[in-house]
C-alpha atoms as a PDB file:
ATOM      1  CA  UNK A   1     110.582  -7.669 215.681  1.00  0.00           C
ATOM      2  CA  UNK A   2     114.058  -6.695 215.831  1.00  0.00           C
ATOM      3  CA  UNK A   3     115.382  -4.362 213.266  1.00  0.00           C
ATOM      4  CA  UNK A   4     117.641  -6.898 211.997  1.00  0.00           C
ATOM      5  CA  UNK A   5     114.969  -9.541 211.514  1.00  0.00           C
ATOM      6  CA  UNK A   6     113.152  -7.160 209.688  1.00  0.00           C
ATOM      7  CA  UNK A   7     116.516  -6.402 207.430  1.00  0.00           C
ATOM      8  CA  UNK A   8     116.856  -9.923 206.764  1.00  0.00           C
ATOM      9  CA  UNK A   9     113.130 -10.144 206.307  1.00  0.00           C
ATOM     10  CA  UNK A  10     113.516  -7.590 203.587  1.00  0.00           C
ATOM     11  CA  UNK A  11     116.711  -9.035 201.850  1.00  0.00           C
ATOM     12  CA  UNK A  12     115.028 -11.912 201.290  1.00  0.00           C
ATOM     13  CA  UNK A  13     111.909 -10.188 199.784  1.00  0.00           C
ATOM     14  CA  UNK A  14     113.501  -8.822 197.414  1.00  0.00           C
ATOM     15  CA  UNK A  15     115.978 -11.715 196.358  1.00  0.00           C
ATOM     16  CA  UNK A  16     112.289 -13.516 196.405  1.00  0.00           C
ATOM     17  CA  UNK A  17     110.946 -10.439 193.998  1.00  0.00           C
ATOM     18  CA  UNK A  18     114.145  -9.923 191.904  1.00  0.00           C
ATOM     19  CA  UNK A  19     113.690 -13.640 190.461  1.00  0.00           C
ATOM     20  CA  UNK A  20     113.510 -14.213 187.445  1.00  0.00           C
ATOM     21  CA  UNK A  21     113.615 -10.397 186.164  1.00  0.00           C
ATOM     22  CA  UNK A  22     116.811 -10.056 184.041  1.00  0.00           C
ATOM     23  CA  UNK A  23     117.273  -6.343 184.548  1.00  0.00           C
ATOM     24  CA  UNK A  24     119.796  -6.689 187.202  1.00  0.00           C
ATOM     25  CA  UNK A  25     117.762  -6.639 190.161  1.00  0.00           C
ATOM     26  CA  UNK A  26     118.642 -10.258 191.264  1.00  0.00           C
ATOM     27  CA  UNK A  27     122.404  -9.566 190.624  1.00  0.00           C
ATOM     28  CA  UNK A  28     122.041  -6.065 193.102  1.00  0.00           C
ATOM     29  CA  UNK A  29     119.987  -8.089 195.878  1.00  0.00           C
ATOM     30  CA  UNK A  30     122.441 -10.527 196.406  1.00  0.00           C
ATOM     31  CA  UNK A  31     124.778  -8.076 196.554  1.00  0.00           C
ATOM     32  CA  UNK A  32     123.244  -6.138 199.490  1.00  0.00           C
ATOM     33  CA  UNK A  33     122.057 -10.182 201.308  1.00  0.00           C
ATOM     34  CA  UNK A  34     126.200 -10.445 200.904  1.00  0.00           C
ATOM     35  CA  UNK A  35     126.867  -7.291 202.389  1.00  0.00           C
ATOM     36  CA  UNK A  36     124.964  -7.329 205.495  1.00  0.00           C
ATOM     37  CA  UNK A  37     126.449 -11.075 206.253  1.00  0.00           C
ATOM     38  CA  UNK A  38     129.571  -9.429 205.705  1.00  0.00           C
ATOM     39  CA  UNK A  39     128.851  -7.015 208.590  1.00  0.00           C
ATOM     40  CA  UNK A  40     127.844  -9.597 210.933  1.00  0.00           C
ATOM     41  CA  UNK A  41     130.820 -11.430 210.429  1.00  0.00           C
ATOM     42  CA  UNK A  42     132.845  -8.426 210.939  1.00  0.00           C
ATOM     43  CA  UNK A  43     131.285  -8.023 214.357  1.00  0.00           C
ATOM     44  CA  UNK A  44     131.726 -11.546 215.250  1.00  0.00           C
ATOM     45  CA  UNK A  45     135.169 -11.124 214.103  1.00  0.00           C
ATOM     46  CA  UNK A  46     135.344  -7.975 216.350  1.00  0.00           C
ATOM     47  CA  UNK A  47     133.840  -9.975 219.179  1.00  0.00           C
ATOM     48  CA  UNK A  48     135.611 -12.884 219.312  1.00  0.00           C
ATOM     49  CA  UNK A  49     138.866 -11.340 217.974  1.00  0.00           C
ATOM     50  CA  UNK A  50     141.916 -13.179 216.475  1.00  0.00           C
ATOM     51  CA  UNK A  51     142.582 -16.549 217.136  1.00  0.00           C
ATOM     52  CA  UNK A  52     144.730 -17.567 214.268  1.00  0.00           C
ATOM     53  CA  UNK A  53     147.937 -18.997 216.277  1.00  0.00           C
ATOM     54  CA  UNK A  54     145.150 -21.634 218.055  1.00  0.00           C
ATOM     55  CA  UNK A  55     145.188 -24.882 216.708  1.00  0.00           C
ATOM     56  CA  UNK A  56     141.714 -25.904 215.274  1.00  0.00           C
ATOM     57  CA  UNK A  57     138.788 -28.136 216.877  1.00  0.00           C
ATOM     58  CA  UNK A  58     138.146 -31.448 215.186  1.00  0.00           C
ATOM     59  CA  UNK A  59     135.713 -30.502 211.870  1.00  0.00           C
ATOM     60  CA  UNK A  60     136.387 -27.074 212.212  1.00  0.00           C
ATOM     61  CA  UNK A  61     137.402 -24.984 208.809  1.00  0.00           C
ATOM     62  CA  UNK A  62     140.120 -22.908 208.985  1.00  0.00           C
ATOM     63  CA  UNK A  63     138.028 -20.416 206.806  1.00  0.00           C
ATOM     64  CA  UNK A  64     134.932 -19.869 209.239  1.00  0.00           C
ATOM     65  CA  UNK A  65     137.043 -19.108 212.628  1.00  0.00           C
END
């Protein structure tokens, strides 16, 4: 398994385990699930790069390009 199946894996354990719990441990794992979708889109951003004078593709959102 690739080490970032096995992060996502383990962000959703513990939004799974955090449930429920009121002490702030829900709150602080979806904070770290946001985070690491943050970094992939940064590298999808890095790999695809900026595109923001092409005009869009029928249905696409201006916010996910």
């Amino acid at each position: 398994m690739s080490s970032d199946t096995e992060k996502h894996h383990a962000l959703l354990a513990a939004l799974k385990a955090a449930q429920g719990k009121g002490d702030g441990s829900f709150e602080q794992a979806v904070t770290q699930a946001f985070e690491h979708v943050f970094e992939h889109l940064e590298r999808l951003n890095a790999m695809s790069g900026p595109e923001e004078g092409r005009a869009l593709h029928a249905g696409e959102s201006p916010t996910l390009r």
